[in-house]
C-alpha atoms as a PDB file:
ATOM      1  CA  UNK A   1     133.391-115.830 -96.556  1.00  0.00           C
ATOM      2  CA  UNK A   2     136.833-114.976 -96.886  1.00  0.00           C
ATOM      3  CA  UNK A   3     140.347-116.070 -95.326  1.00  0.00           C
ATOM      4  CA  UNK A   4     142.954-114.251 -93.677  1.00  0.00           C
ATOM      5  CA  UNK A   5     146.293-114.001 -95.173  1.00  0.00           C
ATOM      6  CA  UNK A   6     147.342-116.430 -92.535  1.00  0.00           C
ATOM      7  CA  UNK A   7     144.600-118.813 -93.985  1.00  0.00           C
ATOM      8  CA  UNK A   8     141.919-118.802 -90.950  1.00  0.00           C
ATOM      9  CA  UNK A   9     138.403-118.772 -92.325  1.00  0.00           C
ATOM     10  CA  UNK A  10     136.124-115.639 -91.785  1.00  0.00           C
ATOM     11  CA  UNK A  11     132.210-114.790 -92.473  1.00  0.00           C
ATOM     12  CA  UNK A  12     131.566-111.681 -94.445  1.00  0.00           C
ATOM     13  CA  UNK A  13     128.934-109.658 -96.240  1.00  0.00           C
ATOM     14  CA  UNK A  14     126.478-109.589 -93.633  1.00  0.00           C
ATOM     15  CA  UNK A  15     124.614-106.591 -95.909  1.00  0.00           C
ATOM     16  CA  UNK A  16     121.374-108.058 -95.288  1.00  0.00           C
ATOM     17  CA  UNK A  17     120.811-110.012 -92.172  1.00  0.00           C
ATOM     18  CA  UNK A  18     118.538-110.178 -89.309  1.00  0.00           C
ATOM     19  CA  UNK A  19     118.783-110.474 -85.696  1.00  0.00           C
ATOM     20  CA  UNK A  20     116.389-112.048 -83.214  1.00  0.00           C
ATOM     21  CA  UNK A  21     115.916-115.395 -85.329  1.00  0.00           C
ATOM     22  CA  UNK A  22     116.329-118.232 -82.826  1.00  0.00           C
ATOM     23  CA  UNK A  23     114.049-120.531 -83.656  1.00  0.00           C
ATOM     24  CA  UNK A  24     114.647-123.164 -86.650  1.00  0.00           C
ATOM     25  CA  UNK A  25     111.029-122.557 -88.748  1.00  0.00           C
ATOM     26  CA  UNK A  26     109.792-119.058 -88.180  1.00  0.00           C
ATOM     27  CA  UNK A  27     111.019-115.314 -87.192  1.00  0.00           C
ATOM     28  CA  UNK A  28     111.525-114.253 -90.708  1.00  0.00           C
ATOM     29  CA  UNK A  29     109.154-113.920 -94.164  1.00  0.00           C
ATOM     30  CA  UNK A  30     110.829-111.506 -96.922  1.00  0.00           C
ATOM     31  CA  UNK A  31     112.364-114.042 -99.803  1.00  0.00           C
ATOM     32  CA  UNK A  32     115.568-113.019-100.704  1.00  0.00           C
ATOM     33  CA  UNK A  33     119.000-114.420-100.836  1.00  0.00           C
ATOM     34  CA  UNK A  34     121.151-115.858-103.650  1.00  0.00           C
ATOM     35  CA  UNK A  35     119.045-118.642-105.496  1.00  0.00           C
ATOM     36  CA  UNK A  36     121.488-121.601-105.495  1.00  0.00           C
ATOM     37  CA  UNK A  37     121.600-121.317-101.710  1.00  0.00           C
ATOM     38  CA  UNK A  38     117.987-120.644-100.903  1.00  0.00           C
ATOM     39  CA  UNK A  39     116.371-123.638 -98.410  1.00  0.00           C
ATOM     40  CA  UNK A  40     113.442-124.825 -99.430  1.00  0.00           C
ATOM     41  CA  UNK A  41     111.193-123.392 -97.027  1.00  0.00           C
ATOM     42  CA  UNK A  42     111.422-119.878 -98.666  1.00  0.00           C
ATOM     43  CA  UNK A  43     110.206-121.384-102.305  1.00  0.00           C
ATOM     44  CA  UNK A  44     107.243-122.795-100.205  1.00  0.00           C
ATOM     45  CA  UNK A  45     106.529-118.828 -99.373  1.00  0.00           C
ATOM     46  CA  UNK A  46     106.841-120.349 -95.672  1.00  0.00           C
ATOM     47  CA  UNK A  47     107.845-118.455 -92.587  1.00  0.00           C
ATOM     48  CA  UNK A  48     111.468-119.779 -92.114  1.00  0.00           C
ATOM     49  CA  UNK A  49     114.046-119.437 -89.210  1.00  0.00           C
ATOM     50  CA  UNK A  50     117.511-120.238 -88.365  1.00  0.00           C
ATOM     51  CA  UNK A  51     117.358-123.626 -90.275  1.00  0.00           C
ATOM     52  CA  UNK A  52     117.611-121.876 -93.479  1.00  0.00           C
ATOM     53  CA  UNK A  53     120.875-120.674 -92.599  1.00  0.00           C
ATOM     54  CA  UNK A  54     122.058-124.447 -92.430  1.00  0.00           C
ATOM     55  CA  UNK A  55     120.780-125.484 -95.545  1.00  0.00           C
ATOM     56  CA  UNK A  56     122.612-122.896 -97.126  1.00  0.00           C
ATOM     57  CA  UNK A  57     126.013-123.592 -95.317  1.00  0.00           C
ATOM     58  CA  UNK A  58     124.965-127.608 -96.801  1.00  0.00           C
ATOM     59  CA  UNK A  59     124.911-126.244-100.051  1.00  0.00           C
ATOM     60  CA  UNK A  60     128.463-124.530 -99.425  1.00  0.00           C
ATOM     61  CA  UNK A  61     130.208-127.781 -98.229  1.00  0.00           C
ATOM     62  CA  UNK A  62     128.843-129.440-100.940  1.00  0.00           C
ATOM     63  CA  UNK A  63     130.120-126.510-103.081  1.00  0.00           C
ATOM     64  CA  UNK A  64     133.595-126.502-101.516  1.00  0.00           C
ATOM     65  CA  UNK A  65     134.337-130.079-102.660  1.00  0.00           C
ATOM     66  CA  UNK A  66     132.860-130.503-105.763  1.00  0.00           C
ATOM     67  CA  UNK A  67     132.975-126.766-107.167  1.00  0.00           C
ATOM     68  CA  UNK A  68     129.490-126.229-107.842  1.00  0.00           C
ATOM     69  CA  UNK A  69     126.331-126.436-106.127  1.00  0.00           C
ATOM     70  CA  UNK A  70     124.137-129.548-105.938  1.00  0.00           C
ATOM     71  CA  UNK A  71     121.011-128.318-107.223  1.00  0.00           C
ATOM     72  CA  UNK A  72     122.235-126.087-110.033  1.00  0.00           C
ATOM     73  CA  UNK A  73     120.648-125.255-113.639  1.00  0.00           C
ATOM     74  CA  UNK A  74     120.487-122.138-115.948  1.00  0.00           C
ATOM     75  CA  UNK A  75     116.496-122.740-115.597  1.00  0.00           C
ATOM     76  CA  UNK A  76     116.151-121.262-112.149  1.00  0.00           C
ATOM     77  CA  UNK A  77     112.664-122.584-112.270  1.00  0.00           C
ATOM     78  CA  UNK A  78     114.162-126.229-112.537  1.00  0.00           C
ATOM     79  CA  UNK A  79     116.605-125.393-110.030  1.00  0.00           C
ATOM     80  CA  UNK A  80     113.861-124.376-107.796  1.00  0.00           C
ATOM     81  CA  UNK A  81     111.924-127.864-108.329  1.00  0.00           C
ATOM     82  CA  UNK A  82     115.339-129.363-107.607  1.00  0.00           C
ATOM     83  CA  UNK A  83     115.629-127.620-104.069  1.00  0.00           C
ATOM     84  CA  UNK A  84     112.286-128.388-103.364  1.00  0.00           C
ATOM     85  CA  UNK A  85     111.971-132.061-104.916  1.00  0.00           C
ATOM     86  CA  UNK A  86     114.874-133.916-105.447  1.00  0.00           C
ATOM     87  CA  UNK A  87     118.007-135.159-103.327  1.00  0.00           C
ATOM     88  CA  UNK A  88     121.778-134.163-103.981  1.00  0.00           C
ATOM     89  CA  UNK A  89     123.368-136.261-105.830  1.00  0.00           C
ATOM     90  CA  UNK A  90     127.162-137.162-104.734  1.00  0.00           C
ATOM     91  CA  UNK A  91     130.018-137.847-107.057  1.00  0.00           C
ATOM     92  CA  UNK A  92     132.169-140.547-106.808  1.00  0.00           C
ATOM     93  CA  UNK A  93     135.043-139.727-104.407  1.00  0.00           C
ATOM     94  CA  UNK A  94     132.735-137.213-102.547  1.00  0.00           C
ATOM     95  CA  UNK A  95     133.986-138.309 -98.758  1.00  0.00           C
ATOM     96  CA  UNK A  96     131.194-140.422 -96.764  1.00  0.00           C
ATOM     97  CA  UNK A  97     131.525-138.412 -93.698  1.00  0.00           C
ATOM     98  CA  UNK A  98     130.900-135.279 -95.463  1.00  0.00           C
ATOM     99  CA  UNK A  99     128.273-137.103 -98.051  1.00  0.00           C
ATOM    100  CA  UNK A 100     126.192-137.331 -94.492  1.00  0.00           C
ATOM    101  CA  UNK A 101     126.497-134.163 -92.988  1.00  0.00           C
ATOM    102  CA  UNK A 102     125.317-132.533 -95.896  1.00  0.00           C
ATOM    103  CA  UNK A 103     122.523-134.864 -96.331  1.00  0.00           C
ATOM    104  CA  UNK A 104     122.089-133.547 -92.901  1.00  0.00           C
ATOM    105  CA  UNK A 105     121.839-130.167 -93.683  1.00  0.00           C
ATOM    106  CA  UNK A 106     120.100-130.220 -96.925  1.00  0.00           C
ATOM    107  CA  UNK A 107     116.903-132.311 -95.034  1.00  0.00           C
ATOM    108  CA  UNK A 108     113.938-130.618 -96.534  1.00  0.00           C
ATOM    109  CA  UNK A 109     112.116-130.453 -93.394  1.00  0.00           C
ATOM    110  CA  UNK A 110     113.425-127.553 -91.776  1.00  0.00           C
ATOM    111  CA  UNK A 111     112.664-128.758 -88.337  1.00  0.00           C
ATOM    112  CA  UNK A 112     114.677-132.023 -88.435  1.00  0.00           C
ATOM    113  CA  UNK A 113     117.411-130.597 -90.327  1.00  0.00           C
ATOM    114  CA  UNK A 114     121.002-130.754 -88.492  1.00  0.00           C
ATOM    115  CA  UNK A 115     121.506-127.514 -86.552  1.00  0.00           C
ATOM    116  CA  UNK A 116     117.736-126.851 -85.647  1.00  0.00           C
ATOM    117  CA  UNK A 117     117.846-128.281 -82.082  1.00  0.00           C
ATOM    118  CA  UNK A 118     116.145-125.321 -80.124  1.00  0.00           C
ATOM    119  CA  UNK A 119     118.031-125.757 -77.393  1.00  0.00           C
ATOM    120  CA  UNK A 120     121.712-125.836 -78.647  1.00  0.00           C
ATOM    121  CA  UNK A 121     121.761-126.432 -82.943  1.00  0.00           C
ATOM    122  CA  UNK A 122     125.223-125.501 -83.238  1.00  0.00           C
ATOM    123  CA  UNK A 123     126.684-128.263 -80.289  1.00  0.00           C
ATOM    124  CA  UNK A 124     124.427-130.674 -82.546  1.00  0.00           C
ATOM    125  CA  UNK A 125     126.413-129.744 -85.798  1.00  0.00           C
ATOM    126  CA  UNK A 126     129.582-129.948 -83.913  1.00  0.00           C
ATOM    127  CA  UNK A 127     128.990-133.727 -82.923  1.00  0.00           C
ATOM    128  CA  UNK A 128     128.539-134.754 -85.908  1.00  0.00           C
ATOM    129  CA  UNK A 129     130.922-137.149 -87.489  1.00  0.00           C
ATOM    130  CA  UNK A 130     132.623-135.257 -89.614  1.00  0.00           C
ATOM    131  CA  UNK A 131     134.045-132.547 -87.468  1.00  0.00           C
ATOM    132  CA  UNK A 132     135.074-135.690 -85.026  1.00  0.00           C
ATOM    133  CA  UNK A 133     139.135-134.793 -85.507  1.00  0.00           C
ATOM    134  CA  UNK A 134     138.002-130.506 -84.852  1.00  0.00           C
ATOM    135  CA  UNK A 135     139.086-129.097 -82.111  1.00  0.00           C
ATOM    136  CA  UNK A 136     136.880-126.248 -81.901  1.00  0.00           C
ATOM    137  CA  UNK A 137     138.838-124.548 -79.161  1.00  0.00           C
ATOM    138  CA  UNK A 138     141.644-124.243 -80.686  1.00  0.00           C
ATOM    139  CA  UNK A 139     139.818-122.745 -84.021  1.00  0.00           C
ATOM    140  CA  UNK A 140     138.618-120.134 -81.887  1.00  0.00           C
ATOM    141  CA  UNK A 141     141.892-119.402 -81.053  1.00  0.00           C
ATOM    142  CA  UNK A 142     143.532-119.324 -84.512  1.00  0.00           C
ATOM    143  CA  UNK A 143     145.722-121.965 -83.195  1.00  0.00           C
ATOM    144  CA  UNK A 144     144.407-124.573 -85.143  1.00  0.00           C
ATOM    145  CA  UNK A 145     146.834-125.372 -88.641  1.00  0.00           C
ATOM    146  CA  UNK A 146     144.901-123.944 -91.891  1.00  0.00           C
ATOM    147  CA  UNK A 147     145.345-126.582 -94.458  1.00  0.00           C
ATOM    148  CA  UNK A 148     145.629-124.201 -96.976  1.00  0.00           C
ATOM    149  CA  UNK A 149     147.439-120.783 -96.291  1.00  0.00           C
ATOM    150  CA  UNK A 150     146.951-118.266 -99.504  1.00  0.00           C
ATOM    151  CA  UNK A 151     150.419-117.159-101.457  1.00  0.00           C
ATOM    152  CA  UNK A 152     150.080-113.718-100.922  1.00  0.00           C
ATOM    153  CA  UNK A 153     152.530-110.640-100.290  1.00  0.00           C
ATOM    154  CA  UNK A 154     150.099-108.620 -97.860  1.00  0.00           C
ATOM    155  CA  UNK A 155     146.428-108.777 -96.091  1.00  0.00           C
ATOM    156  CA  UNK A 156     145.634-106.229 -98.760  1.00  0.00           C
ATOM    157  CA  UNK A 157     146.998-107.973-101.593  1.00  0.00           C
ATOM    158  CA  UNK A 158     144.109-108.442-103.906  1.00  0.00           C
ATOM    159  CA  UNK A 159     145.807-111.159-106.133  1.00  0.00           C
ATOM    160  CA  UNK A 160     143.446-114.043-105.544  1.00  0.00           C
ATOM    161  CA  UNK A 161     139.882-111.912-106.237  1.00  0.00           C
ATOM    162  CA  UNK A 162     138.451-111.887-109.576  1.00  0.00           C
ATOM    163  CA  UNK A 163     139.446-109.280-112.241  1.00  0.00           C
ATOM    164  CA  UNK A 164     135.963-108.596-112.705  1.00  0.00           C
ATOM    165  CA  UNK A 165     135.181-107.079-109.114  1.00  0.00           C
ATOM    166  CA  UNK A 166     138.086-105.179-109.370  1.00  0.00           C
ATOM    167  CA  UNK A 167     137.203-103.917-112.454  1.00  0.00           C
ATOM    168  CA  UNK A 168     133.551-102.662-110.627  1.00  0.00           C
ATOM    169  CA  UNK A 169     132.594 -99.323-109.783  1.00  0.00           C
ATOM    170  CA  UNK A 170     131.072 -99.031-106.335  1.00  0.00           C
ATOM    171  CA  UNK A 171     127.630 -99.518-105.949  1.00  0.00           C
ATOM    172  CA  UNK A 172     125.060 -98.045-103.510  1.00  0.00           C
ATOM    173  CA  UNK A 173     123.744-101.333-101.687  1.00  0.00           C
ATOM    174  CA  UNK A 174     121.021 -99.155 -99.363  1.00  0.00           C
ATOM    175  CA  UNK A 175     117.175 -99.425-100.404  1.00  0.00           C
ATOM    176  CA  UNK A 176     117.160 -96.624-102.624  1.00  0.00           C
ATOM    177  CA  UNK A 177     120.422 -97.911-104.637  1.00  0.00           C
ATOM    178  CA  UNK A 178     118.866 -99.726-107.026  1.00  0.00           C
ATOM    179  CA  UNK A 179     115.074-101.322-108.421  1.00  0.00           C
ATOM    180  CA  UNK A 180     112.691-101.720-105.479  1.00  0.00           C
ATOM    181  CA  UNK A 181     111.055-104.651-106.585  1.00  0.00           C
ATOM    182  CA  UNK A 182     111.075-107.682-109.390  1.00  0.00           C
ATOM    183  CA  UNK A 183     110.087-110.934-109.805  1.00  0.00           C
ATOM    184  CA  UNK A 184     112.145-113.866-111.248  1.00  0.00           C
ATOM    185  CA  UNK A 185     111.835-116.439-113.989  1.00  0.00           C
ATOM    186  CA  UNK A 186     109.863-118.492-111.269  1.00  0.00           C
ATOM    187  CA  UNK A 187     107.740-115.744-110.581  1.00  0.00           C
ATOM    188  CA  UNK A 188     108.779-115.352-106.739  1.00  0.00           C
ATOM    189  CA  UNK A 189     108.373-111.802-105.992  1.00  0.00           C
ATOM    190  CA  UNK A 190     111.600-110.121-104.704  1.00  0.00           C
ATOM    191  CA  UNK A 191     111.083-107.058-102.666  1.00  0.00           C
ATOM    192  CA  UNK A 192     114.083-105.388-101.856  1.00  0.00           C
ATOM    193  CA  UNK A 193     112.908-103.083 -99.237  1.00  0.00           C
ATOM    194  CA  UNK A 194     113.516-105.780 -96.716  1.00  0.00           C
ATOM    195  CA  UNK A 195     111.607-104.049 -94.124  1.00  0.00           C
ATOM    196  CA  UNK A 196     111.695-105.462 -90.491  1.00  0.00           C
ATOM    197  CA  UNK A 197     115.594-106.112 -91.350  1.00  0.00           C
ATOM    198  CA  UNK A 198     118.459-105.399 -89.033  1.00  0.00           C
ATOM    199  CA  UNK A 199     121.396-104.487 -91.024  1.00  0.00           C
ATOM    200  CA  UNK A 200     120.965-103.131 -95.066  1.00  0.00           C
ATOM    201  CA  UNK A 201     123.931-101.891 -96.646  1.00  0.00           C
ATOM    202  CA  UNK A 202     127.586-100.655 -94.764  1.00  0.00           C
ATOM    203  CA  UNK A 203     126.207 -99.154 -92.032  1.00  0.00           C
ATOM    204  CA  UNK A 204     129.517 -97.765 -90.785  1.00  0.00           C
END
């Protein structure tokens, strides 16, 4: 995710994604994403669906306002029995409103979790609460008022990313760009062949 220089919000790296997955518990099987963000469902070795999409965007609200995730540890194993086990826990301060919609979205059932309705999950996690003041329309037409625009000279000015990306060489993100296969501290097996996915790499 990154934001324009005007401050609107956009959704990037979509290097490994896959289409056709409408349904909240099944369509896809391969494990793989970045750990702190992976539902639940996938550490159960579980076919999983669009619902694992929402946990992870509950575990980047939560992210947003406190600056870390909720289930985090250098153990990944422990982090992994956190996902799977335990509840977020919710500083004080941490705004009731939001509090519940991520609650919402980290719901370890996948198919009661908020934005799994099979007929329309994204109008359910509009009417929630917490987006009650969003108009949506206007969003969509980057009429809405940012409430945060970035200080920056240019929409190439690279002032707010990390010196240490800018400091990396290019790498070749396509199957044959790096190890085909490992397996964590948890001992979930990671193959990164992804086969049966849509979009691998920059496919421009």
């Amino acid at each position: 995710m990154f934001g324009t220089q005007d401050g609107h919000v956009h959704l990037t790296d979509f290097g490994l994604s896959k289409q056709n997955v409408s349904a909240a518990t099944h369509g896809a099987e391969t494990f793989c994403g970045t750990a702190e963000y992976v539902a639940p469902e996938l550490l159960h070795h579980s076919s999983y669906g669009k619902a694992a999409d929402w946990w992870s965007f509950g575990i980047l609200v939560y992210e947003m306002i406190v600056g870390r995730t909720p289930f985090y540890s250098k153990n990944r194993t422990q982090m992994f029995q956190a996902v799977m086990n335990s509840e977020p826990r919710f500083p004080e301060g941490f705004p009731a409103e939001a509090a519940d919609i991520v609650r919402c979205f980290l719901t370890k059932d996948p198919a009661t979790r908020l934005g799994s309705a099979d007929d329309d999950g994204w109008a359910e996690v509009r009417g929630h609460s917490y987006f009650a003041e969003m108009d949506w329309e206007a969003v969509e037409r980057k009429e809405a008022v940012p409430p945060y625009r970035p200080n920056i000279k240019s929409a190439t000015d690279v002032t707010y990313v990390h010196k240490v990306f800018l400091k990396e060489a290019p790498v070749d993100s396509t199957p044959n760009g790096g190890d085909d296969f490992r397996e964590d501290e948890a001992g979930y097996e990671q193959d990164r062949h992804f086969e049966g996915f849509d979009f691998f790499g920059d496919q421009s």
